[in-house]
Protein backbone atom coordinates (compact mmCIF):
# COMPACT_ATOMS: atom_id res chain seq x y z
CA UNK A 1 -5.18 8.90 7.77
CA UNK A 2 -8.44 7.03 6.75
CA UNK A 3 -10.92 7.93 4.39
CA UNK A 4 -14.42 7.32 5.61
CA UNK A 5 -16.22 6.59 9.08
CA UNK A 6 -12.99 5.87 10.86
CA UNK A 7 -11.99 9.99 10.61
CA UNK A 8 -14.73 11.08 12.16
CA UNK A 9 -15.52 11.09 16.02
CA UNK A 10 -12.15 12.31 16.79
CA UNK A 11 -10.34 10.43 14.47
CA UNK A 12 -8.15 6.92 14.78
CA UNK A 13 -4.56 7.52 15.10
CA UNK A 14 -4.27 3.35 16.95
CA UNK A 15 -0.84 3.45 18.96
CA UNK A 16 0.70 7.16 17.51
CA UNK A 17 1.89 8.81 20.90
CA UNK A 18 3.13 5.94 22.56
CA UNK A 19 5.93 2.97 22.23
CA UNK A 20 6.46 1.41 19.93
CA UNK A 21 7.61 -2.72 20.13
CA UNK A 22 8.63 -6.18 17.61
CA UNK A 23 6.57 -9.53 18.22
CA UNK A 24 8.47 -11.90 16.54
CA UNK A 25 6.29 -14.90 18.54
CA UNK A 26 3.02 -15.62 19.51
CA UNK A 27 3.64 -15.21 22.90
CA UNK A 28 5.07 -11.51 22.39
CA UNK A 29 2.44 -10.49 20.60
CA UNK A 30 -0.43 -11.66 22.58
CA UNK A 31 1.49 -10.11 25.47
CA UNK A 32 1.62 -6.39 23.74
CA UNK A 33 -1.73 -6.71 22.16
CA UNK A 34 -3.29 -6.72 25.74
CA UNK A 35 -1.41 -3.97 26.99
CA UNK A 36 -3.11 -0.93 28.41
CA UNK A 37 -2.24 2.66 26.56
CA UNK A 38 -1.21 3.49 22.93
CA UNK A 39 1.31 1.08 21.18
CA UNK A 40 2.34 0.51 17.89
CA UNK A 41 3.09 -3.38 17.47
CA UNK A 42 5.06 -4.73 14.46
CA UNK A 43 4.58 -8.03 13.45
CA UNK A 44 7.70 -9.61 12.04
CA UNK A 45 7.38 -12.91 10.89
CA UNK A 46 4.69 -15.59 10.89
CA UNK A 47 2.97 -17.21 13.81
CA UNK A 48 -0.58 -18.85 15.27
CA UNK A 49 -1.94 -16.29 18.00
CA UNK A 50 -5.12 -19.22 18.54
CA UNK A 51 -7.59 -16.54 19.95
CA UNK A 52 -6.14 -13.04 20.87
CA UNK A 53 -8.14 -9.87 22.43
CA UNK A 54 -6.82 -6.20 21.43
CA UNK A 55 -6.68 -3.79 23.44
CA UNK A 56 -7.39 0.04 22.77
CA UNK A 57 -5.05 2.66 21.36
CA UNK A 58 -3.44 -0.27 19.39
CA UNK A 59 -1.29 -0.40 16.06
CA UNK A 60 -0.87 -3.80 14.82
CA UNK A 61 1.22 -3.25 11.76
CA UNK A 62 2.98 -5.92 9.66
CA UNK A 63 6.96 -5.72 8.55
CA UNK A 64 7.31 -6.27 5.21
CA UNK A 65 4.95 -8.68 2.49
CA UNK A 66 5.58 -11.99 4.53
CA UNK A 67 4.15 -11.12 8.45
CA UNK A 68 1.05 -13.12 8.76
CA UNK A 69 -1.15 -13.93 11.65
CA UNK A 70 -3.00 -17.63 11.91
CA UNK A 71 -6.02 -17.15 14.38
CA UNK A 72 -8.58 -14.88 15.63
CA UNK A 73 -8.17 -11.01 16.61
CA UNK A 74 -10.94 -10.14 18.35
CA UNK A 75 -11.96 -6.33 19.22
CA UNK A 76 -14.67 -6.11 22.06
CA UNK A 77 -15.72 -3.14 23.57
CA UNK A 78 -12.31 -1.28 22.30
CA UNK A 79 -11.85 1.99 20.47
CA UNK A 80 -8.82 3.38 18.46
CA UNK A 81 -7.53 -0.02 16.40
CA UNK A 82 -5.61 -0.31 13.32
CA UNK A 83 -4.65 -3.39 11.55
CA UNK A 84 -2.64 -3.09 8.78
CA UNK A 85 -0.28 -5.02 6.25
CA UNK A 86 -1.59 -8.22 7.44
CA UNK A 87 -1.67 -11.88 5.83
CA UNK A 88 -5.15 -12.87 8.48
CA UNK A 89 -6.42 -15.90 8.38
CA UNK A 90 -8.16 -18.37 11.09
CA UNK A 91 -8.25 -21.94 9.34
CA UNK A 92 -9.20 -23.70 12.64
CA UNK A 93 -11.80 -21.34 13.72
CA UNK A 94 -9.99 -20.26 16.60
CA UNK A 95 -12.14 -17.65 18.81
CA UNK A 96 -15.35 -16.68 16.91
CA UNK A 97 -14.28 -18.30 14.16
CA UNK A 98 -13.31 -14.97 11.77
CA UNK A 99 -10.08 -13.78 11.23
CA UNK A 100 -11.18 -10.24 12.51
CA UNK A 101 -14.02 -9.92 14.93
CA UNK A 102 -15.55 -6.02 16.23
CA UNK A 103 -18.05 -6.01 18.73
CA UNK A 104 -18.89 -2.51 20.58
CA UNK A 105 -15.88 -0.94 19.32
CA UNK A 106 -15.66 2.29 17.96
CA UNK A 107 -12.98 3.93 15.88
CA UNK A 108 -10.88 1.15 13.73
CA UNK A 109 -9.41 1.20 10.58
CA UNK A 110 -8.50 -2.13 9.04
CA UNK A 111 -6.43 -1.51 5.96
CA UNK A 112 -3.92 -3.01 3.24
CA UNK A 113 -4.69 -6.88 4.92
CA UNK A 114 -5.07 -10.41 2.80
CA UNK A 115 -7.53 -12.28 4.41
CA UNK A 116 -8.30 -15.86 3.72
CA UNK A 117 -9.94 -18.94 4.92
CA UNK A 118 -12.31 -19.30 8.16
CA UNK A 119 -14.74 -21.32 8.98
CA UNK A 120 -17.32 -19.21 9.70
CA UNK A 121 -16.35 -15.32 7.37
CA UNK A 122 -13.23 -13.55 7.35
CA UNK A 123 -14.58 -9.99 8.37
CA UNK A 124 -17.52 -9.15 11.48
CA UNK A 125 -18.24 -6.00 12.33
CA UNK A 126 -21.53 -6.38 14.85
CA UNK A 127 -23.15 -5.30 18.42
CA UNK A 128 -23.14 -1.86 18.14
CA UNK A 129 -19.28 -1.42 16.63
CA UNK A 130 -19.31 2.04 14.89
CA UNK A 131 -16.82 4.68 12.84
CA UNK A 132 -14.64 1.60 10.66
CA UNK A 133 -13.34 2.14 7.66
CA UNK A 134 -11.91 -1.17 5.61
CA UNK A 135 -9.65 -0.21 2.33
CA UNK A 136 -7.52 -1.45 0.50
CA UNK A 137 -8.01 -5.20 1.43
CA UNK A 138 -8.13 -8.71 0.26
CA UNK A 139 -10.90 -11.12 0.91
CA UNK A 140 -10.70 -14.60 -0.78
CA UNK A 141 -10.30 -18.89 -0.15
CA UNK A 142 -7.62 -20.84 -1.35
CA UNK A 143 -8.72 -23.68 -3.33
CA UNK A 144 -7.72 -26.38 -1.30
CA UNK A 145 -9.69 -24.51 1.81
CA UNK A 146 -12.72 -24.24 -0.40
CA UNK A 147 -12.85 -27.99 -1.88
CA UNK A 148 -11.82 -29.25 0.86
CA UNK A 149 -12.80 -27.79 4.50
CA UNK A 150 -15.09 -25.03 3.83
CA UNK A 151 -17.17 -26.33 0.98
CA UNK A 152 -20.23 -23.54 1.20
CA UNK A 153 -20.01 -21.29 4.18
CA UNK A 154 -17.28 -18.90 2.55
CA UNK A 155 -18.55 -15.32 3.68
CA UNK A 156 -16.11 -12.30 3.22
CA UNK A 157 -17.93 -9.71 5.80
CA UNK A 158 -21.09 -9.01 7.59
CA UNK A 159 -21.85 -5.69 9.21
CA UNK A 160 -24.86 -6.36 12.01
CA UNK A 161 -25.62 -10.35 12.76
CA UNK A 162 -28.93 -10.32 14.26
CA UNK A 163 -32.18 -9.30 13.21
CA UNK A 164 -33.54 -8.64 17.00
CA UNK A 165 -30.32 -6.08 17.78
CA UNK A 166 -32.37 -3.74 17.53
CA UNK A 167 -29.23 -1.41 19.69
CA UNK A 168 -28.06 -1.37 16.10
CA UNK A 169 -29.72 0.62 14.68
CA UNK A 170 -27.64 4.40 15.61
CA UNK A 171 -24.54 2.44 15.20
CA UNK A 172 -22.34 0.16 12.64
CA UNK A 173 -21.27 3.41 10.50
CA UNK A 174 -18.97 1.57 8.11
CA UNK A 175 -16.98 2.08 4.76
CA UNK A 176 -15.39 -0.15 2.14
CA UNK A 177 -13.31 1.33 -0.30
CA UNK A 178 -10.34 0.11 -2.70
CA UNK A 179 -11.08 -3.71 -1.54
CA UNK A 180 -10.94 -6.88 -3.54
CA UNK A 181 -13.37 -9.52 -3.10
CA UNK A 182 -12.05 -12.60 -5.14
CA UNK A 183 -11.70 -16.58 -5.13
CA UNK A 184 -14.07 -18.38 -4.01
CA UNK A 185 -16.14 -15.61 -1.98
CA UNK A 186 -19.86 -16.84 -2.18
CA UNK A 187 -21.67 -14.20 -0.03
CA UNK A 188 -21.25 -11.40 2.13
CA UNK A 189 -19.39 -8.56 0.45
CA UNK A 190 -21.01 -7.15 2.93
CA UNK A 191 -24.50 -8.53 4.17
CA UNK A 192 -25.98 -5.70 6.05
CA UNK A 193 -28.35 -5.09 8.95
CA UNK A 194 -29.20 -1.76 10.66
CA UNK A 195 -26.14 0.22 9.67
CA UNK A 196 -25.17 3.10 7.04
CA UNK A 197 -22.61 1.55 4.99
CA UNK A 198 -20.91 3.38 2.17
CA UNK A 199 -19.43 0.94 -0.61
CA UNK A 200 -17.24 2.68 -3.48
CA UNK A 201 -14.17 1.69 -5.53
CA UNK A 202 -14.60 -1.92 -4.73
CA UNK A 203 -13.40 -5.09 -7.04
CA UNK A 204 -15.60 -7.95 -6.76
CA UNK A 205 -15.06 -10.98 -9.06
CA UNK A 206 -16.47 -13.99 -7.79
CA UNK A 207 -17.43 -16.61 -10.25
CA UNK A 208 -20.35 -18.85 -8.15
CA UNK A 209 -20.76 -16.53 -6.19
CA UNK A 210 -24.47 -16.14 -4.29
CA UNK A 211 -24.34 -13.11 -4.14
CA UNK A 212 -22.33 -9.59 -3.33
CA UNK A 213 -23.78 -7.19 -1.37
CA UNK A 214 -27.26 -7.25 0.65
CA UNK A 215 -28.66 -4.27 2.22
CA UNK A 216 -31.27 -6.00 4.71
CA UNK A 217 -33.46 -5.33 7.83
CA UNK A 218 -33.40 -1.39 8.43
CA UNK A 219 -30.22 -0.70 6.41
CA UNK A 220 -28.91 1.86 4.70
CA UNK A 221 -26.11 0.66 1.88
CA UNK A 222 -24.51 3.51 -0.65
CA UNK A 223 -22.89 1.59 -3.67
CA UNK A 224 -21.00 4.07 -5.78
CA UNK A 225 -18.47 3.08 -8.85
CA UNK A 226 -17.53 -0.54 -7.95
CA UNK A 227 -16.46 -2.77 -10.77
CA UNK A 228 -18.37 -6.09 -10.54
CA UNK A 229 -17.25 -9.09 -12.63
CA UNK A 230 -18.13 -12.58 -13.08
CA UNK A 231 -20.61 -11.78 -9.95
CA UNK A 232 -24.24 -13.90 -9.76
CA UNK A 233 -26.43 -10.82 -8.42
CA UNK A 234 -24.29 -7.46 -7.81
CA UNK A 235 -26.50 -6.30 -5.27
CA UNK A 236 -29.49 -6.92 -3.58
CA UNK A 237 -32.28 -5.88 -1.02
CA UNK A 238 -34.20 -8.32 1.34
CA UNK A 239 -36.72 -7.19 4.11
CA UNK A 240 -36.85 -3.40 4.65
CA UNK A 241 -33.07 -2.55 3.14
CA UNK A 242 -32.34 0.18 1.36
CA UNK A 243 -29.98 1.12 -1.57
CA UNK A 244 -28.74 3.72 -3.53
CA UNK A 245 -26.19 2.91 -6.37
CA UNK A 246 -24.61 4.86 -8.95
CA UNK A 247 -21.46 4.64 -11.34
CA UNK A 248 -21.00 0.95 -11.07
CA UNK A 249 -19.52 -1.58 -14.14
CA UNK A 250 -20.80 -4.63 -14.87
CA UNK A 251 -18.63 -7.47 -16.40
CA UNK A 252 -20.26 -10.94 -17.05
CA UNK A 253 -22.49 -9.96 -14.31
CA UNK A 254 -26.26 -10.35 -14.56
CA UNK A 255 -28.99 -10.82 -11.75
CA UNK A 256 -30.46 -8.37 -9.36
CA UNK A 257 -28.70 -4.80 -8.92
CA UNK A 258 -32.16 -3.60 -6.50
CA UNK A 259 -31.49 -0.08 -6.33
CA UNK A 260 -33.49 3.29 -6.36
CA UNK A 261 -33.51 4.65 -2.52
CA UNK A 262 -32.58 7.79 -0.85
CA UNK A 263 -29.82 6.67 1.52
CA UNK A 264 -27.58 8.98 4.08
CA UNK A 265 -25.25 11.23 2.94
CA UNK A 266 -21.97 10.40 3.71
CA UNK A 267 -20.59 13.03 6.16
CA UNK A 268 -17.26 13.12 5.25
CA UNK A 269 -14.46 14.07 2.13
CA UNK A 270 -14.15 11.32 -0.49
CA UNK A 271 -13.15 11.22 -4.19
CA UNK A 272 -14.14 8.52 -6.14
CA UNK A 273 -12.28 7.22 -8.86
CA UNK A 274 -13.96 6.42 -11.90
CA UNK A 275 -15.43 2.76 -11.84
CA UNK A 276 -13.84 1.69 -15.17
CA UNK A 277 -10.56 2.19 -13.74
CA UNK A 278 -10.96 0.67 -9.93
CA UNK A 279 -9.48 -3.07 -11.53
CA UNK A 280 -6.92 -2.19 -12.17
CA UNK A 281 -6.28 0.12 -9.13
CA UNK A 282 -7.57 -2.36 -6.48
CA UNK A 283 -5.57 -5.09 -8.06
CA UNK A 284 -2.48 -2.78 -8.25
CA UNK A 285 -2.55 -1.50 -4.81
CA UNK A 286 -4.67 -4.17 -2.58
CA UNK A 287 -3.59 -6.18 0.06
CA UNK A 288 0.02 -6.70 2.09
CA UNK A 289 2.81 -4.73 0.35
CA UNK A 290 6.94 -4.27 1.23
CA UNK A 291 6.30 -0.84 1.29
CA UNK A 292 8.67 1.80 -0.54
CA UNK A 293 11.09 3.62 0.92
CA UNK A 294 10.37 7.02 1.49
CA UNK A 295 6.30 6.46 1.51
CA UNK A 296 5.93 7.08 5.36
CA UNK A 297 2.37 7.70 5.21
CA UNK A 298 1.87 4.01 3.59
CA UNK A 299 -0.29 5.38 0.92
CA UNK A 300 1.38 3.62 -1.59
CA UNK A 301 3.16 6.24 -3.60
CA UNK A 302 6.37 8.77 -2.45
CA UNK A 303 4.27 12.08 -2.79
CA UNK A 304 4.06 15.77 -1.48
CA UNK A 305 2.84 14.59 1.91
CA UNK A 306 5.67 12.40 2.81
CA UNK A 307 7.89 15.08 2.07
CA UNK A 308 5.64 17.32 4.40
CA UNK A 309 5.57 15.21 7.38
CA UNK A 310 9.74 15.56 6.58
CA UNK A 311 9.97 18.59 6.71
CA UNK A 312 7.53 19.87 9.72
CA UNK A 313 9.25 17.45 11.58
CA UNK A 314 12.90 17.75 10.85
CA UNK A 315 15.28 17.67 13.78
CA UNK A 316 12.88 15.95 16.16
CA UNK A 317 14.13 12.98 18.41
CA UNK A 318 11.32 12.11 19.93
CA UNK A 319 9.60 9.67 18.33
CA UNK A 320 6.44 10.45 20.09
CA UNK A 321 6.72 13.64 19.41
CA UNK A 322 6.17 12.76 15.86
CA UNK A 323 3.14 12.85 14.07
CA UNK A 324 1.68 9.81 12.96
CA UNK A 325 5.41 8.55 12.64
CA UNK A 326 4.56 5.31 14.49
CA UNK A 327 1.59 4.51 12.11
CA UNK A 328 4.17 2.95 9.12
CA UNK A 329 7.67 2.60 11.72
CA UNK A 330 7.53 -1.26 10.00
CA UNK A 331 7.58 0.40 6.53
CA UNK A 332 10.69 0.63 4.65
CA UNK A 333 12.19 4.48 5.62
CA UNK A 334 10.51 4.66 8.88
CA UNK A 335 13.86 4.76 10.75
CA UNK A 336 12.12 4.57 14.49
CA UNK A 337 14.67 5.70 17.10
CA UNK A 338 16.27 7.79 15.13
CA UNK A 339 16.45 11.30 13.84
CA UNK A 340 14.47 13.34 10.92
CA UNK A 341 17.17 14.15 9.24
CA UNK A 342 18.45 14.13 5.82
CA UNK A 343 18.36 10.32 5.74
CA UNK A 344 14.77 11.01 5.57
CA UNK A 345 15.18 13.95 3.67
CA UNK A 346 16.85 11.88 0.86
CA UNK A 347 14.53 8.83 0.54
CA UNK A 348 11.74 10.80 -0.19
CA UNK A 349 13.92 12.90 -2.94
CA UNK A 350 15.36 10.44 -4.21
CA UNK A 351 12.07 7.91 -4.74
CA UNK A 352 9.50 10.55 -5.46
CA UNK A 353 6.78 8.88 -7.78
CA UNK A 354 7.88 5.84 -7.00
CA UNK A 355 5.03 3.23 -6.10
CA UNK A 356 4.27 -0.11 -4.49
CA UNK A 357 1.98 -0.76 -6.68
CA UNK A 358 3.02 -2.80 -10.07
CA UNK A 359 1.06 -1.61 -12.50
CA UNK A 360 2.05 1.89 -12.16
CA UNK A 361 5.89 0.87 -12.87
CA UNK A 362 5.99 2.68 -15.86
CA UNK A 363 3.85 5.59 -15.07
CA UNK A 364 5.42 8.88 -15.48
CA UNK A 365 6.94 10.62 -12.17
CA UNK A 366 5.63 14.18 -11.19
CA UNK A 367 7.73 16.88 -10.23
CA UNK A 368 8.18 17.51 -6.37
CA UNK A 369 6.13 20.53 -5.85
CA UNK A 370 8.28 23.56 -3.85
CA UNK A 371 11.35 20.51 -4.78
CA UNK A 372 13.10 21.27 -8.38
CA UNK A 373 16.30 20.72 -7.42
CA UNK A 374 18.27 19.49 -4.60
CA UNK A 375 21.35 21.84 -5.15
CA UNK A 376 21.56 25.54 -3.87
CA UNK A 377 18.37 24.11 -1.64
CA UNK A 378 19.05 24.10 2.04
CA UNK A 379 16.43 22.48 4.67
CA UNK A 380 15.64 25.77 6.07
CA UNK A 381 14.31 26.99 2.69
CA UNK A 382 12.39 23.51 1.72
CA UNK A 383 10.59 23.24 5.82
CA UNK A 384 9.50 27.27 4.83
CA UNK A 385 7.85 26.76 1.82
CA UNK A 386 6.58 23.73 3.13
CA UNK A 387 4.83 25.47 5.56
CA UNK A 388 3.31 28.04 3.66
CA UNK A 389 2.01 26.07 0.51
């Protein structure tokens, strides 16, 4: 589940509760993405979807480190989205011209995507959107996109696009945690108008960069424990905007870092690492991953809540019925159409600790708690104490 804006206001669960389908074309996926409902589409492969509207209640979850989508998905007056595991890109400024594009939509989580090269930025979230949350991304240019098409209008995200929408100004609730902001990124990390935007755990390392973040007219920006390196001017206020920082590291990065306002609380549960580990975390664990088996909440690591949603679940058919089970069916172990059973049972035993994420290879692996030992253990016993931890 996200951390952030996106829990709140009932929550975004995307396609969980309905079908779930496999767009291995353009056409397919254009087709599902339109749909009316709750679905859950998996992207397997690669293709160019030009300009492509998503409906409500959607999923859009990519099989594996190699699905990719070349074009524009664009989110108008839509609620209940997630994108996830995602190469996005939109070269030839198909739609808007971003990769992503939210405009009066409420509710979308957009998480564990690479984003790269647009004309015009990779990330808007504008005209009264509200409740995102973006983790555990990618923004950067290649360097043939940035010498050679794109030479200065490289933007990663902006959050509100226009000083007179002044409808703005209850809306565009947004956070950014566990995201990388990297090659060739010169602005925009985000630019802000009117909204409350919370900003913590971020990497940003942008050599010529302009600048990073700007909190401008009538906004509200909270920048806790990012790790800026190699960045021009960390962050920054112009017109009326307001920011509050704390717990941030600076690497090779001077300029302004305008600070000292009393911004909104956040109203929700967050734990923030500690800002002189976030490199190595972000760079670990950002971006499109294969998954590992057994990690059917996606959160990068085989822990006590996969083995949870095993266990409260065991015997169940129905993938509907499931909770959340849609969410990662792409994901290595998610075993849609099938039974949880000991299949299930086993991957999560059998991997616990284990992690996409590199840099943690060697890290050591924690006991299962309520699991010591398979034998003399039967699923009765491990679904009870489950339930009662």
């Amino acid at each position: 589940m996200p951390v952030g804006f996106a829990s709140l206001n009932g929550g975004t669960t995307g396609g969980s509760g309905g079908g779930v389908v496999t767009a291995t074309s353009a056409q397919q996926f254009k087709s599902f993405a339109n749909q009316s409902g709750p679905l859950t589409i998996l992207v397997e492969g690669q293709f160019d979807i030009g300009g492509t509207a998503v409906g409500s209640d959607k999923t859009i979850l990519g099989v594996g480190a190699d699905a990719a989508l070349t074009g524009s998905l664009q989110l108008s007056d839509v609620s209940n989205v997630i994108i996830r595991n995602l190469a996005l890109s939109n070269p030839d400024g198909d739609g808007e011209g971003d990769a992503v594009t939210l405009r009066e939509s409420t509710n979308v989580w957009i998480d564990h995507n690479a984003f790269t090269d647009a004309p015009d930025g990779l990330l808007d979230i504008v005209s009264e959107s509200d409740y995102v949350t973006v983790s555990w991304n990618t923004f950067s240019y290649t360097t043939s996109y940035a010498q050679n098409v794109n030479t200065n209008h490289r933007f990663a995200m902006l959050i509100g696009n226009s000083d007179s929408a002044t409808e703005d100004a209850d809306d565009l609730q947004v956070t950014l945690h566990h995201n990388y902001f990297g090659d060739f990124v010169r602005e925009r990390m985000p630019r802000v108008r009117y909204g409350d935007v919370h900003v913590f755990n971020n990497y940003v390392n942008t050599p010529g960069d302009n600048y990073a973040i700007r909190s401008a007219l009538a906004a509200e920006v909270l920048v806790e424990n990012n790790y800026f390196e190699n960045v021009t001017d960390p962050y920054e206020k112009a017109q009326d905007g307001q920011i509050e920082a704390s717990g941030n590291v600076f690497v090779n990065s001077g300029g302004r870092t305008q600070a000292g306002d009393d911004v909104f609380t956040p109203p929700y549960a967050y734990t923030l690492d500690n800002a002189a580990d976030v490199k190595a975390l972000v760079l670990a664990g950002a971006g499109v991953s294969a998954g590992v088996e057994g990690d059917y909440d996606n959160s990068g690591q085989v822990e006590q809540a996969d083995l949870d949603f095993v266990l409260q679940n065991w015997g169940d058919t129905d993938v509907s019925d499931v909770t959340a089970w849609s969410n990662f069916a792409g994901l290595p172990g998610g075993n849609i159409g099938g039974q949880v059973e000991q299949t299930e049972l086993d991957l999560v035993l059998s991997n616990w600790g284990g992690t996409s994420a590199p840099n943690f290879a060697g890290a050591a692996v924690p006991e299962p708690t309520g699991v010591l030992a398979l034998a003399g253990w039967s699923v009765w016993t491990l679904r009870r104490r489950a339930r009662h931890s």
